[in-house]
N, C-alpha and C. Protein backbone atom coordinates (compact mmCIF):
# COMPACT_ATOMS: atom_id res chain seq x y z
N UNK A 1 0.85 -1.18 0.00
CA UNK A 1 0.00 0.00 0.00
C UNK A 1 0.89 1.23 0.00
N UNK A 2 0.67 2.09 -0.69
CA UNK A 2 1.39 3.65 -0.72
C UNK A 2 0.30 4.48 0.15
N UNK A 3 0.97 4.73 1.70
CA UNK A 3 0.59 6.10 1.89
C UNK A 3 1.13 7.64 1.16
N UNK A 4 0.31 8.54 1.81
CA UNK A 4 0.85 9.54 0.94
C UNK A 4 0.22 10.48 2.28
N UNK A 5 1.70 11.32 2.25
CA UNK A 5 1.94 11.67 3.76
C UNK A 5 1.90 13.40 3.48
N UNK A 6 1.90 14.55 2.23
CA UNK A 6 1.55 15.16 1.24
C UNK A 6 0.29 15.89 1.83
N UNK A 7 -0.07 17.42 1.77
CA UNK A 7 -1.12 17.56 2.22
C UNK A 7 -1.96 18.24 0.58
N UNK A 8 -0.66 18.02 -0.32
CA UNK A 8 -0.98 18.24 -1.53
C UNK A 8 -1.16 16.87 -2.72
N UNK A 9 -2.48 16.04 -3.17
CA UNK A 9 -1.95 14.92 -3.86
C UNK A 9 -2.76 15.50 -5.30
N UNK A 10 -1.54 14.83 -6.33
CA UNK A 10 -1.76 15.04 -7.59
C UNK A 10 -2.33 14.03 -8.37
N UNK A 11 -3.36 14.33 -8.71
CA UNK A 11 -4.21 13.24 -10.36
C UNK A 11 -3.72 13.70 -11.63
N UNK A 12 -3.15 13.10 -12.00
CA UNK A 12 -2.64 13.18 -13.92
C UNK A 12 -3.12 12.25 -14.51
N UNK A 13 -3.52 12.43 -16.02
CA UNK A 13 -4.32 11.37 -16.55
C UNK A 13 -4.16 12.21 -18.09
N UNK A 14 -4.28 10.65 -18.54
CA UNK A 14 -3.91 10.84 -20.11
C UNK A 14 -4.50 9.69 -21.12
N UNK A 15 -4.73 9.80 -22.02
CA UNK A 15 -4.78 8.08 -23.25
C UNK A 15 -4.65 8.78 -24.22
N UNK A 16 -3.53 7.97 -24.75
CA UNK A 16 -2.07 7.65 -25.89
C UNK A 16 -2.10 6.19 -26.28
N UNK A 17 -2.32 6.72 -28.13
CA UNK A 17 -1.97 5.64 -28.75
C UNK A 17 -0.38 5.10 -28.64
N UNK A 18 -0.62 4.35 -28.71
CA UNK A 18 0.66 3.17 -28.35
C UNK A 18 1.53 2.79 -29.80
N UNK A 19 0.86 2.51 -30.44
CA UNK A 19 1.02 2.17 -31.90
C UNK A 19 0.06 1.92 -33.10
N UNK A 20 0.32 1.99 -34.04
CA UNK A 20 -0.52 1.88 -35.12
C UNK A 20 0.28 0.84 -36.54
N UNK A 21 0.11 -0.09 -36.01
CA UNK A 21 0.49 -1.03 -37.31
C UNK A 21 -0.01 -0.94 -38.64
N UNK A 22 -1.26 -1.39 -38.45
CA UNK A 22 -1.72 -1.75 -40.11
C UNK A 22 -1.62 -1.05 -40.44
N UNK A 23 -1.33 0.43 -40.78
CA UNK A 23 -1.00 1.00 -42.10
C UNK A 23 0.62 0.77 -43.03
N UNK A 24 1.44 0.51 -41.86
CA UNK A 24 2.31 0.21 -42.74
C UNK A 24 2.96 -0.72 -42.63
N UNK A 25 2.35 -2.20 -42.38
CA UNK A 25 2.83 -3.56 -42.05
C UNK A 25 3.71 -3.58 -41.02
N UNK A 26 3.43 -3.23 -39.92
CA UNK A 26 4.71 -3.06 -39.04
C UNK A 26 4.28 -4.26 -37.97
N UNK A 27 5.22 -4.60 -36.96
CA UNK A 27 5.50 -6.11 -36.35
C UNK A 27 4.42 -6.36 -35.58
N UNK A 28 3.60 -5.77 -35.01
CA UNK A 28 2.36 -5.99 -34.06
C UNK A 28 1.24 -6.44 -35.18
N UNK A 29 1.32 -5.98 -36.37
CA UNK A 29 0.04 -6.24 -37.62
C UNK A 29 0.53 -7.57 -37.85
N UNK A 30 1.64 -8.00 -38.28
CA UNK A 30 2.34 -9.07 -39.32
C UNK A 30 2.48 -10.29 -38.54
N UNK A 31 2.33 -10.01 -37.08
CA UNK A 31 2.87 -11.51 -35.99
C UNK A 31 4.70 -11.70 -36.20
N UNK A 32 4.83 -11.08 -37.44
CA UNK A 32 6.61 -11.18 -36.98
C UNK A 32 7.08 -10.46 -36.16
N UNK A 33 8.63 -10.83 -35.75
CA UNK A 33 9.04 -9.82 -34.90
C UNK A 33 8.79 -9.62 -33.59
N UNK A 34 9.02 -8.38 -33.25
CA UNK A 34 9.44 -7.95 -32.18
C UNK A 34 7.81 -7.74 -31.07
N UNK A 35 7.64 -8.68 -30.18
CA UNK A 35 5.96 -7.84 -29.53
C UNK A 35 6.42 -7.56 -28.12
N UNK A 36 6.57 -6.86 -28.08
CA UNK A 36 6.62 -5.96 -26.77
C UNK A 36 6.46 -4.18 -27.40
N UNK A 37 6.44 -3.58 -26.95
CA UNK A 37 6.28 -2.00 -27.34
C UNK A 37 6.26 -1.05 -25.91
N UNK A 38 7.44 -0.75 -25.86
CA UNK A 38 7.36 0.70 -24.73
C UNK A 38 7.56 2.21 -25.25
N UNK A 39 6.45 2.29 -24.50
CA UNK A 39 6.29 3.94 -24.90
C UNK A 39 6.34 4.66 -23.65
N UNK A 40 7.33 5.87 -23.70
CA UNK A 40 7.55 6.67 -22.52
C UNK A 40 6.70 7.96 -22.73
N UNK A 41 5.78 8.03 -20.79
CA UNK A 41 5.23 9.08 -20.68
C UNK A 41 5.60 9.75 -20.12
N UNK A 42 5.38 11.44 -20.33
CA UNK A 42 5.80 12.34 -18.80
C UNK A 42 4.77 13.08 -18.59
N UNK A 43 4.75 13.09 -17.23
CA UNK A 43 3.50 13.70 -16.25
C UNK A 43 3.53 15.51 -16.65
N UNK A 44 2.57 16.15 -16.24
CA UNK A 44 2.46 17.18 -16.69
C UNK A 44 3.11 17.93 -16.11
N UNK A 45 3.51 17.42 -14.50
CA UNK A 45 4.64 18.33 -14.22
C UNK A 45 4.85 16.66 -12.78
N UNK A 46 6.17 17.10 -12.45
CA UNK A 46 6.42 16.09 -11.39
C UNK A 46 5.68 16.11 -10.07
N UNK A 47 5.69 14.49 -10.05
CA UNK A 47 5.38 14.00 -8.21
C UNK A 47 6.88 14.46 -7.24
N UNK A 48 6.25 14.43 -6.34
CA UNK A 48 7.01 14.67 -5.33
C UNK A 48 8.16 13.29 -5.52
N UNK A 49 7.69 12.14 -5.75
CA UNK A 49 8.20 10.95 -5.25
C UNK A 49 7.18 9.90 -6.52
N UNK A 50 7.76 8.75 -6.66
CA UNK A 50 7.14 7.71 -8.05
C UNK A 50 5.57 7.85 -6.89
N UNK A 51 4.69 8.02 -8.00
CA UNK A 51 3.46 8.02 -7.89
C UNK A 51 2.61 6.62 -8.32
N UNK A 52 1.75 6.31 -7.92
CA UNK A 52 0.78 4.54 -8.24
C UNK A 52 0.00 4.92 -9.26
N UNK A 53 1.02 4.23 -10.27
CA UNK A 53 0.11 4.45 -11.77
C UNK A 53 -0.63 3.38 -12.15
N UNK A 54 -1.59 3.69 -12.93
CA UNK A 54 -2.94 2.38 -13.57
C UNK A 54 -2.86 2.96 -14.62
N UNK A 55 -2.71 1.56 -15.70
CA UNK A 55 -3.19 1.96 -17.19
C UNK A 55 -4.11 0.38 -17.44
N UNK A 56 -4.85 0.83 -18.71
CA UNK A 56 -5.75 0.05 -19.00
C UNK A 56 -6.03 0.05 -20.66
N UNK A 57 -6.31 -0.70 -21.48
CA UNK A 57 -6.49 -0.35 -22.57
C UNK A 57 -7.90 0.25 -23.14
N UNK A 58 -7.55 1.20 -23.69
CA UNK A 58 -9.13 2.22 -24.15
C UNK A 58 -9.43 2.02 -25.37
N UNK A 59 -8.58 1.36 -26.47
CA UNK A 59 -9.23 0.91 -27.69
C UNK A 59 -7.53 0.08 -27.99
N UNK A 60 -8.42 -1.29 -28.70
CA UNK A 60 -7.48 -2.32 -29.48
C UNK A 60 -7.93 -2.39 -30.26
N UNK A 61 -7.63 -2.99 -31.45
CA UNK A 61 -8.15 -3.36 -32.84
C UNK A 61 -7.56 -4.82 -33.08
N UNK A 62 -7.72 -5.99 -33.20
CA UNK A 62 -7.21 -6.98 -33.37
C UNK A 62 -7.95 -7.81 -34.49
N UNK A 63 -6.87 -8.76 -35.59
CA UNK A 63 -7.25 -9.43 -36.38
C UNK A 63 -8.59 -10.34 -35.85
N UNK A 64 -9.88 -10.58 -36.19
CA UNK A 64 -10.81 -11.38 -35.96
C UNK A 64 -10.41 -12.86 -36.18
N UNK A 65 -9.25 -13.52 -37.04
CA UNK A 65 -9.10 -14.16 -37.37
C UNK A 65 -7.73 -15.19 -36.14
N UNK A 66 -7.24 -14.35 -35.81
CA UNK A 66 -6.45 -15.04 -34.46
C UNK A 66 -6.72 -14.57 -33.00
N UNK A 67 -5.98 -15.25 -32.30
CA UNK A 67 -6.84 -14.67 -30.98
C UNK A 67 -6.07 -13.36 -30.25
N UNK A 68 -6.72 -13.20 -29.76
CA UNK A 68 -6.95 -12.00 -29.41
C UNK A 68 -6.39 -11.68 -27.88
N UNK A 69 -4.89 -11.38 -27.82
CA UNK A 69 -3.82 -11.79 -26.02
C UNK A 69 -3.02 -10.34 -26.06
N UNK A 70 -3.13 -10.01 -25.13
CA UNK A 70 -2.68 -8.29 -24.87
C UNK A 70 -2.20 -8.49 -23.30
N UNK A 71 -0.99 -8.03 -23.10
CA UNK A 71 -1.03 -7.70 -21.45
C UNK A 71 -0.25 -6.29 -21.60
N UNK A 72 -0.81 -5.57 -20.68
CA UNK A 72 -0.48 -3.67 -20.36
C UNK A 72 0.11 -3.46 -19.01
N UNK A 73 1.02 -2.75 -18.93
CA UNK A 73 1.48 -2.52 -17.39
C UNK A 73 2.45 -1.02 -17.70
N UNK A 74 2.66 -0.49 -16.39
CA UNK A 74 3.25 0.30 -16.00
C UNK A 74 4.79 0.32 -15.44
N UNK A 75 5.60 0.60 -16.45
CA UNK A 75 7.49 0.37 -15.79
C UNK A 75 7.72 1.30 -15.44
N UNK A 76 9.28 1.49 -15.02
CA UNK A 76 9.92 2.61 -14.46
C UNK A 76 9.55 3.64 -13.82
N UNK A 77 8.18 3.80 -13.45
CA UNK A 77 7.33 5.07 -12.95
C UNK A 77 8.44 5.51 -12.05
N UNK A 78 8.73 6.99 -12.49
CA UNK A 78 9.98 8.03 -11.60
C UNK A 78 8.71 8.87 -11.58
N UNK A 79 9.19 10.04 -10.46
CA UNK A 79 8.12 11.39 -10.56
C UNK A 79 7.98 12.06 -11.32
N UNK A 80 9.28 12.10 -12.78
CA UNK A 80 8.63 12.78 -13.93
C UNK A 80 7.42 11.76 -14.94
N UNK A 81 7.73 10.78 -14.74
CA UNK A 81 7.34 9.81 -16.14
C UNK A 81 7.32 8.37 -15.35
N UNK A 82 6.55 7.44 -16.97
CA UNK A 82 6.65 5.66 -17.15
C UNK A 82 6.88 5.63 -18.08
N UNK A 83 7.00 4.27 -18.64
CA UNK A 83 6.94 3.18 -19.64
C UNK A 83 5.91 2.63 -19.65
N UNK A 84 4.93 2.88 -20.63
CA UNK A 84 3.70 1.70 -20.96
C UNK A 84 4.58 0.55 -21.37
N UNK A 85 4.27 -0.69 -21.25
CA UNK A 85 4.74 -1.83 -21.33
C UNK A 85 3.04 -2.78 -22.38
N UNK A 86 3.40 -2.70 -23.81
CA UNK A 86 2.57 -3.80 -24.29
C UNK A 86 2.99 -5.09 -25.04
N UNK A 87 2.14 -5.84 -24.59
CA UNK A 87 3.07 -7.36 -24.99
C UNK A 87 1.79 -8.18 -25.53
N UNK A 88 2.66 -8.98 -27.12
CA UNK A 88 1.21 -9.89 -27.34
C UNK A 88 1.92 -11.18 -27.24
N UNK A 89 1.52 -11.98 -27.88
CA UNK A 89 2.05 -13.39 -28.15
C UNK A 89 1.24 -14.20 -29.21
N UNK A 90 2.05 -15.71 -29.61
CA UNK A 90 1.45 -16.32 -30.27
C UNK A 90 1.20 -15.51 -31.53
N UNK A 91 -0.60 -16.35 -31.91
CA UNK A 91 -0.67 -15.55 -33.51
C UNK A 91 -1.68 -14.56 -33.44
N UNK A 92 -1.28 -13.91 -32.31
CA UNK A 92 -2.12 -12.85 -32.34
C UNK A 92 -1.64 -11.45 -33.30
N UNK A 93 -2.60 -10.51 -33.83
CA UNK A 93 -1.87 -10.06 -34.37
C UNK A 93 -3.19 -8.47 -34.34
N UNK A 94 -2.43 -7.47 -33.85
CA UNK A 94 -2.84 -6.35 -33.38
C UNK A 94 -2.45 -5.58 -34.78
N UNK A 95 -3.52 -4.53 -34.84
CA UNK A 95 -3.76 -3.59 -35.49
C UNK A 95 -3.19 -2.38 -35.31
N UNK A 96 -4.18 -2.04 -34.15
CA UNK A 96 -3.67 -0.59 -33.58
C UNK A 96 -3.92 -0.47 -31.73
N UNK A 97 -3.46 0.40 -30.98
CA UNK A 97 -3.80 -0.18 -29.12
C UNK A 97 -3.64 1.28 -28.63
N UNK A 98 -4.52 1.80 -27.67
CA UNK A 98 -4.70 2.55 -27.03
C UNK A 98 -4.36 2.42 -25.24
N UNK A 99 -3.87 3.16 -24.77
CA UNK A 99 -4.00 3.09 -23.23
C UNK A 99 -4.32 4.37 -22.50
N UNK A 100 -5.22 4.44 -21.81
CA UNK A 100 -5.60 5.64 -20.91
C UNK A 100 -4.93 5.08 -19.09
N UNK A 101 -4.38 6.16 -19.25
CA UNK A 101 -4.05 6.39 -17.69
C UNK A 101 -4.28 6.89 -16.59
N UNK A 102 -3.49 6.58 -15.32
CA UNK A 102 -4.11 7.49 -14.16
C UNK A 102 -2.71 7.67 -13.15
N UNK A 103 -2.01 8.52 -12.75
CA UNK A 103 -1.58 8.66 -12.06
C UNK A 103 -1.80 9.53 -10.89
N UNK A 104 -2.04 8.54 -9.30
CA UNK A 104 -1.34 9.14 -8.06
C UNK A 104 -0.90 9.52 -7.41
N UNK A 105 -0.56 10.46 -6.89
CA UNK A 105 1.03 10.57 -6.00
C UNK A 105 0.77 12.12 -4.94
N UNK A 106 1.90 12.06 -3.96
CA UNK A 106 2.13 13.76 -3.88
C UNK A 106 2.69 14.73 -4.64
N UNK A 107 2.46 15.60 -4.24
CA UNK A 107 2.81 16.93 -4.89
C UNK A 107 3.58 18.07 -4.00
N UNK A 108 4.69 18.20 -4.50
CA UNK A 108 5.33 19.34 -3.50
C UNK A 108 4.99 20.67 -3.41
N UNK A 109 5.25 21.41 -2.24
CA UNK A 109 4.39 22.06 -1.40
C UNK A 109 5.31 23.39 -1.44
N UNK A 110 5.39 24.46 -1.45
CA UNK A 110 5.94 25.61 -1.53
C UNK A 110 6.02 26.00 -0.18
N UNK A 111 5.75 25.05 0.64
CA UNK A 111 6.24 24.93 2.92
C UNK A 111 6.77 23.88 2.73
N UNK A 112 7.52 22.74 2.07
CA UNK A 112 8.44 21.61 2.13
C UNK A 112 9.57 22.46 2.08
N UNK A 113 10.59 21.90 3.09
CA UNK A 113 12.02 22.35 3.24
C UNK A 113 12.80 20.60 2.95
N UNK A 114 13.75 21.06 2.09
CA UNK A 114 14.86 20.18 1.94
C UNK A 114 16.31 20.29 2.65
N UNK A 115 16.21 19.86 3.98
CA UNK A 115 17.05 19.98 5.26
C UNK A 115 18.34 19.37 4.84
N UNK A 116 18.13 18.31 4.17
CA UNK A 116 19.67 17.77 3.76
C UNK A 116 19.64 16.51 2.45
């Protein structure tokens, strides 16, 4: 559990396409290659300290014809920024993927002193 000890806490929120394959055969459309995809975000202005981020996907597009396996997560979360993290497998084979976000955290205070 993250407390948050802050008498200031910050909500940031965003959804960013991730990628867009099918237009130009690229590795998430084709099943070849490379499936993982990180995309780096930065917050609109910094947390005090890494903030508890949630992402979720807000639009996929996937071939009807194979199945259909997506996992989404949140890396490196620092107080400026993350890494969306998307991963398929098998013969799945993605189109295009959306993720909307949410970030948590504190926010520094213009009465915080940095003593040492």
């Amino acid at each position: 559990m993250k407390h948050l000890s802050a008498s200031t806490i910050g909500i940031d929120q965003g959804d960013d396409v991730l990628f867009s394959d099918y237009e130009d055969g690229g590795e998430m459309w084709t099943g070849q290659g490379e499936r993982e995809r990180r995309h780096v975000l930065r917050f609109s202005e910094p947390f005090r300290g890494s903030p508890a981020v949630h992402v979720a996907l807000s639009m996929w597009d996937m071939d009807q014809a194979t199945n259909a396996r997506a996992d989404v997560s949140a890396a490196n979360v620092t107080a400026e920024g993350f890494e969306v993290v998307f991963r398929t497998w098998g013969d799945t084979r993605v189109a295009r993927a959306r993720v909307r976000w949410m970030a948590v955290g504190e926010l520094a205070h213009e009465d915080d002193w940095d003593l040492y």
